[in-house]
N, C-alpha and C. Protein backbone atom coordinates (compact mmCIF):
# COMPACT_ATOMS: atom_id res chain seq x y z
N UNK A 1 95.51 58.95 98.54
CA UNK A 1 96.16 60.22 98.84
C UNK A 1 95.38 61.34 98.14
N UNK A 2 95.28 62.13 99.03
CA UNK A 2 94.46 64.06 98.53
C UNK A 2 95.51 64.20 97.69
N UNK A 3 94.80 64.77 96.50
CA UNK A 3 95.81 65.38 95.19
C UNK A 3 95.43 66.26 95.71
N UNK A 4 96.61 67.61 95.92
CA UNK A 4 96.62 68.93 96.10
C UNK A 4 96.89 70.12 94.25
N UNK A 5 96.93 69.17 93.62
CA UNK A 5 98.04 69.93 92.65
C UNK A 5 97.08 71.37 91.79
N UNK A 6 96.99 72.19 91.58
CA UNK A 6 96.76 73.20 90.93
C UNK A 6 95.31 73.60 91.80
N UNK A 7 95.08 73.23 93.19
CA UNK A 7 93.75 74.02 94.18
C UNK A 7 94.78 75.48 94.82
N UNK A 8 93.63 75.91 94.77
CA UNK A 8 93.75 77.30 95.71
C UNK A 8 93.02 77.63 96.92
N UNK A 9 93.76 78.02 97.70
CA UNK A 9 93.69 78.28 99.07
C UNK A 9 93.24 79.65 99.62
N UNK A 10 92.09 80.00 100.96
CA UNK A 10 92.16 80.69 101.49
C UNK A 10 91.95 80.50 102.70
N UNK A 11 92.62 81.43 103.50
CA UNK A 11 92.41 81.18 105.37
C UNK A 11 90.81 81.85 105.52
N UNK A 12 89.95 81.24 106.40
CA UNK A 12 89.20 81.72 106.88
C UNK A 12 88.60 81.81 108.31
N UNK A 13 90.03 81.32 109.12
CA UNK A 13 90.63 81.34 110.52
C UNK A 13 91.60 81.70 110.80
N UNK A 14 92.16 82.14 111.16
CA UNK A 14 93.77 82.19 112.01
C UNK A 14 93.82 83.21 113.07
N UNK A 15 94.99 82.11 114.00
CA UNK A 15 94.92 82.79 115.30
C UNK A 15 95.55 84.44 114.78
N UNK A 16 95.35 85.46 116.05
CA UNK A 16 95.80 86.44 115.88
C UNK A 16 97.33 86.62 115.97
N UNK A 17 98.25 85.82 116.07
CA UNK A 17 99.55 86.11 115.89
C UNK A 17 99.85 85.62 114.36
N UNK A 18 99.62 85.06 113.61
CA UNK A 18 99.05 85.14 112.13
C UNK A 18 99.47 85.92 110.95
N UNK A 19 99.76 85.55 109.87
CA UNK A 19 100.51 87.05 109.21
C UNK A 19 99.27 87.02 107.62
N UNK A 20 98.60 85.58 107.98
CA UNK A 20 97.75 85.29 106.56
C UNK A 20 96.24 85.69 106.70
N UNK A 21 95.33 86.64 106.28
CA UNK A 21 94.16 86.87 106.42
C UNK A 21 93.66 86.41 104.74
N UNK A 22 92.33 86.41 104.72
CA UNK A 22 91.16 86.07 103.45
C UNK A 22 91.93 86.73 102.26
N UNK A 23 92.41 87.49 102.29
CA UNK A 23 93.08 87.98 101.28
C UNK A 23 94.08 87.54 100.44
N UNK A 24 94.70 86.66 101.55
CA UNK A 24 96.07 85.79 100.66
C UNK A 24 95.41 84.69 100.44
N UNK A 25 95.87 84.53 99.17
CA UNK A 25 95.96 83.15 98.08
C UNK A 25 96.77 82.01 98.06
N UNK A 26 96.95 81.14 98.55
CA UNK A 26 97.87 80.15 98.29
C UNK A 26 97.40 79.36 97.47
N UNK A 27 98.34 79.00 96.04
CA UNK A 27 98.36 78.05 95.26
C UNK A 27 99.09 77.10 94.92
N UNK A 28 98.79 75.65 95.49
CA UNK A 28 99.30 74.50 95.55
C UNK A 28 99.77 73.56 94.63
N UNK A 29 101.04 73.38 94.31
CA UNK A 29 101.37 72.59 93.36
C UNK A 29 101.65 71.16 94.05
N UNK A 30 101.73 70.01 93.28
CA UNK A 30 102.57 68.46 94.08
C UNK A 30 102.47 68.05 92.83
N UNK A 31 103.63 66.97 93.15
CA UNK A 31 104.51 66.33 92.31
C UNK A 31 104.28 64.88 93.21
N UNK A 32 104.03 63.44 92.47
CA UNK A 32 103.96 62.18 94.01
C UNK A 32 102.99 62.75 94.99
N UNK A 33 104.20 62.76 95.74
CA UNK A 33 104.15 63.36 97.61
C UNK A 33 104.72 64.84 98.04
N UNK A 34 105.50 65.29 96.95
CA UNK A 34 105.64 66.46 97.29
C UNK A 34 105.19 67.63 96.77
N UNK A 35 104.58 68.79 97.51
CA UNK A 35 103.23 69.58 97.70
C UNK A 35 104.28 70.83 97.38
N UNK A 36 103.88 71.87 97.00
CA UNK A 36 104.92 73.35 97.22
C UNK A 36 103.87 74.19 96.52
N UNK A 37 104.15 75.48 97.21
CA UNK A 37 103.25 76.78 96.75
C UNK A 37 103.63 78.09 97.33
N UNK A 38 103.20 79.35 96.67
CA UNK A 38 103.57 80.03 96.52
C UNK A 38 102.30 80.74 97.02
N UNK A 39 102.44 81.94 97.84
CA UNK A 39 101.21 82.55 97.97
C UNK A 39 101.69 84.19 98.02
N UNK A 40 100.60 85.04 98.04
CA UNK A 40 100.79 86.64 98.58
C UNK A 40 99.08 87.18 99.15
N UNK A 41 99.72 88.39 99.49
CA UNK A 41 98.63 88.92 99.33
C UNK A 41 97.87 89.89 100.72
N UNK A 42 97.67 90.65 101.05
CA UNK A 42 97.79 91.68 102.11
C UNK A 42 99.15 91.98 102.90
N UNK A 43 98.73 91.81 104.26
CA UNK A 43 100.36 91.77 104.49
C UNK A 43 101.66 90.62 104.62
N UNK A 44 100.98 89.87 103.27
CA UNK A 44 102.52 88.96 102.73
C UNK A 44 102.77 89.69 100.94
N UNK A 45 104.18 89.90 101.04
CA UNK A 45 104.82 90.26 100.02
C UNK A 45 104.47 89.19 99.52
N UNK A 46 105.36 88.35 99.64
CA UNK A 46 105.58 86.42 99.10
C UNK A 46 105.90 85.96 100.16
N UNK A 47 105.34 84.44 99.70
CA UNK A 47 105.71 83.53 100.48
C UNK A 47 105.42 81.97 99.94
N UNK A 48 105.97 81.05 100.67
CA UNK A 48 106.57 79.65 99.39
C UNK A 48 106.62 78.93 101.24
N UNK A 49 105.88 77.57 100.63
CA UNK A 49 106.20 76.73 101.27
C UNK A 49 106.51 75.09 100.31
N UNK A 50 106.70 74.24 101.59
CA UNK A 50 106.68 72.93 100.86
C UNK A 50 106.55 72.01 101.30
N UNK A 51 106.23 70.62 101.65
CA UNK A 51 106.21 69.58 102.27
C UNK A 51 106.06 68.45 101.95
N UNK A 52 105.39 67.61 102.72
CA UNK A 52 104.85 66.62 102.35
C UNK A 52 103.80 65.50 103.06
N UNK A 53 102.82 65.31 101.52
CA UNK A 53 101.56 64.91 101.52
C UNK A 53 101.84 63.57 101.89
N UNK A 54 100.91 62.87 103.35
CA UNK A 54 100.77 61.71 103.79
C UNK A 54 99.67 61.02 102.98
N UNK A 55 99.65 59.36 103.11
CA UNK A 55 98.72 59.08 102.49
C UNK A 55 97.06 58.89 103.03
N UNK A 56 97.09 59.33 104.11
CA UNK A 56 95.70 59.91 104.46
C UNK A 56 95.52 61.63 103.64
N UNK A 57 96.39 62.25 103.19
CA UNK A 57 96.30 63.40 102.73
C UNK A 57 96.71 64.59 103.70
N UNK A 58 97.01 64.30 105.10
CA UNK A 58 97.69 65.22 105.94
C UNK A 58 99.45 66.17 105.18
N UNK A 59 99.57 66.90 105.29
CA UNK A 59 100.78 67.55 105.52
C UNK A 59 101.55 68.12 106.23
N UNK A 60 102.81 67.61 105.93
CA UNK A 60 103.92 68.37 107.11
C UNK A 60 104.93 69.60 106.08
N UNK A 61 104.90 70.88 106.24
CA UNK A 61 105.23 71.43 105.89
C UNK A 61 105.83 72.36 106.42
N UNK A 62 107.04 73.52 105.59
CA UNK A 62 107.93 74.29 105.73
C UNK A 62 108.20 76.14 105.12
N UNK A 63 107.60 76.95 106.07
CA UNK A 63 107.24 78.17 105.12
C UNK A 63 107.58 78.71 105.26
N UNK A 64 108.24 79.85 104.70
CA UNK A 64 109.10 81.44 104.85
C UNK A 64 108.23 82.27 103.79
N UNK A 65 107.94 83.48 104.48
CA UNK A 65 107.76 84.49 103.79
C UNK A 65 108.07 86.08 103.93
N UNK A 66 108.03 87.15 103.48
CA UNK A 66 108.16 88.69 103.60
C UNK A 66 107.13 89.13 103.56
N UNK A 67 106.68 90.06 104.71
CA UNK A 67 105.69 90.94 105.22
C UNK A 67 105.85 92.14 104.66
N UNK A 68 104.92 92.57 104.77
CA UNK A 68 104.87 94.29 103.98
C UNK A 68 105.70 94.90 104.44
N UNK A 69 106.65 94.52 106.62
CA UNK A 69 107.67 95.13 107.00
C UNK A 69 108.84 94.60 106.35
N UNK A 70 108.96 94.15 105.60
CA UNK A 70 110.07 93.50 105.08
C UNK A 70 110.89 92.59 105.90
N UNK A 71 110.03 92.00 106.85
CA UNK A 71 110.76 91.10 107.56
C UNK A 71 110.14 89.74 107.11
N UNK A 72 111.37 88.50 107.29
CA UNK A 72 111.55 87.51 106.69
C UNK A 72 111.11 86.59 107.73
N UNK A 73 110.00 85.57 107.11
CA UNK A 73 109.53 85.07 108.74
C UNK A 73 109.39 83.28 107.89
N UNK A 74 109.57 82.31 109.32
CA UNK A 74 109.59 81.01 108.81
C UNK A 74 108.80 80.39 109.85
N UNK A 75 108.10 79.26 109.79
CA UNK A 75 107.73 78.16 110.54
C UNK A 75 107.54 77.06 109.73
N UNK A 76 106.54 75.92 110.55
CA UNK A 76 106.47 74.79 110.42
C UNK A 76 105.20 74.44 110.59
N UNK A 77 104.22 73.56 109.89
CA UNK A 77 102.94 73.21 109.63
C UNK A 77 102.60 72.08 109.45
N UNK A 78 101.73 71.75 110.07
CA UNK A 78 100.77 70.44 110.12
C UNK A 78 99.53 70.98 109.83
N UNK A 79 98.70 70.32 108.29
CA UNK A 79 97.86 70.33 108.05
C UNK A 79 96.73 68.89 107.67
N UNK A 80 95.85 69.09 108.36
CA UNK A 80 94.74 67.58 108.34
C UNK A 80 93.57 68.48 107.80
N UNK A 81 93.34 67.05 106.20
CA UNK A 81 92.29 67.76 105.50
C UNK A 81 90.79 67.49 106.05
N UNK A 82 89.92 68.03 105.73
CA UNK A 82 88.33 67.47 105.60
C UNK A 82 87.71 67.77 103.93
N UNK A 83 87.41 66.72 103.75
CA UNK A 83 86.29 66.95 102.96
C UNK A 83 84.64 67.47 102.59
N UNK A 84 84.64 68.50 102.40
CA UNK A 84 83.46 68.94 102.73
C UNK A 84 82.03 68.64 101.59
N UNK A 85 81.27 68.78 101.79
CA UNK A 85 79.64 68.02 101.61
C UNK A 85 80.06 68.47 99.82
N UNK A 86 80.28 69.39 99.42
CA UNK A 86 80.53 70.32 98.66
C UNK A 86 81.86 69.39 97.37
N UNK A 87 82.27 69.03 98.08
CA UNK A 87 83.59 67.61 97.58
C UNK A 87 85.31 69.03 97.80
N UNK A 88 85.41 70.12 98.05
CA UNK A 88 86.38 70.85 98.23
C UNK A 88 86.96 70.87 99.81
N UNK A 89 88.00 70.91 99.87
CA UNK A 89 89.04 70.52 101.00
C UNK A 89 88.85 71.57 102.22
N UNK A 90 88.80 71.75 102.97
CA UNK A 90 89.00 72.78 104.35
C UNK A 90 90.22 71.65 104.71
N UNK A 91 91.09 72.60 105.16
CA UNK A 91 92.68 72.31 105.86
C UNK A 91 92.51 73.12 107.09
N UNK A 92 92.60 72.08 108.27
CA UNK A 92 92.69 72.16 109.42
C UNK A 92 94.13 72.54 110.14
N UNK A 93 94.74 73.54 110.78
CA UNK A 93 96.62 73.85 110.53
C UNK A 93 96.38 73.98 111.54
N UNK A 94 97.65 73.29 112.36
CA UNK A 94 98.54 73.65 113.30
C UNK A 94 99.75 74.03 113.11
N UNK A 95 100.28 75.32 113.53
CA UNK A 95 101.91 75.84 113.36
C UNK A 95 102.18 76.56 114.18
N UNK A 96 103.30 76.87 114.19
CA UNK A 96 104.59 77.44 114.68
C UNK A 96 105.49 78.22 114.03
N UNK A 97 105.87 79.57 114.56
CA UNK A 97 106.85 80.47 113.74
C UNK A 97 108.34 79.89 114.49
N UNK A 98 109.20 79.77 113.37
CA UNK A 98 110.35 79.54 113.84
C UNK A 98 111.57 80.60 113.53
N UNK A 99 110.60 81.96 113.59
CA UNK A 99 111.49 83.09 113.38
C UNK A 99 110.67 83.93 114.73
N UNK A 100 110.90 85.17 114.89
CA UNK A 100 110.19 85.89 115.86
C UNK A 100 110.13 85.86 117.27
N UNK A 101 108.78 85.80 117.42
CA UNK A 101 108.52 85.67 118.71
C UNK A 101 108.39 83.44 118.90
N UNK A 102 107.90 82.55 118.39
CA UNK A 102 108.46 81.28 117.99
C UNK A 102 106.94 80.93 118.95
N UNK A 103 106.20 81.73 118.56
CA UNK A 103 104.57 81.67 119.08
C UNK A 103 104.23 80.67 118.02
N UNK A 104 102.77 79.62 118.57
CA UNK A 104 102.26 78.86 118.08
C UNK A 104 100.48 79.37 117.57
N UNK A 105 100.45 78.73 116.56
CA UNK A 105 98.69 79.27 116.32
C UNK A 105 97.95 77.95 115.73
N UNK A 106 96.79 78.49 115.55
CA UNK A 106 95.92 77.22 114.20
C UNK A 106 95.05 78.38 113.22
N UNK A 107 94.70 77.66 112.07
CA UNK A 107 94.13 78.45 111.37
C UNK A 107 93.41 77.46 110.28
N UNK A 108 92.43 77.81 109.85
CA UNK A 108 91.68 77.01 108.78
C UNK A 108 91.81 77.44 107.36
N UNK A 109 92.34 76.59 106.39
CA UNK A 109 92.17 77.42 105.02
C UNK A 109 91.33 76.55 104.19
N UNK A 110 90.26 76.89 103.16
CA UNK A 110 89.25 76.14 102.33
C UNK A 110 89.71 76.70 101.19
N UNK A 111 89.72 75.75 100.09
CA UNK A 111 89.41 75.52 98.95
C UNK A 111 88.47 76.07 97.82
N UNK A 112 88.79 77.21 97.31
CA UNK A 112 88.78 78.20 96.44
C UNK A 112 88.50 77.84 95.10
């Protein structure tokens, strides 16, 4: 199993319905199997997810956060890691907002 616990995250993909650009930080804590973090940063106030780490190192996860409009937004995430030449993670995401418009995207975040 991928230890996630104290890496940091940045997107350096996401579709355009998207609320996370290069700017936000996500920093990953886990405990076992269970993963949780906290991120901000352009237009996210905060935001906190959580899930859980398979033992190939995939995750299924759960996120809400506040936008600079002060609106409160949630979905759902599937992330499959790669290991890169480098030995640091790129996370491959598939999600879904389950607030809004309940549009689907993908987005890539690497290891910081």
């Amino acid at each position: 199993m991928i230890n996630y616990h104290n890496k940091k995250f940045r997107p350096v993909v996401n579709s355009e319905n998207g609320e996370v650009d290069a700017q936000t930080i996500f920093h990953y804590q886990q405990e076992e199997n269970v993963l949780s973090c906290s991120y901000s940063g352009n237009s996210i106030k905060k935001g906190n997810l959580i899930g859980l780490v398979a033992n190939n190192g995939e995750i299924d996860m759960r996120y809400h956060q506040i936008n600079i409009n002060n609106e409160l937004m949630t979905g759902y995430c599937k992330s499959t890691p790669q290991i890169l030449d480098s030995g640091k993670i790129r996370l491959h995401e598939h999600w879904q907002w389950t607030s809004g418009d309940l549009s689907k995207g993908e987005s890539i975040l690497e290891e910081i």
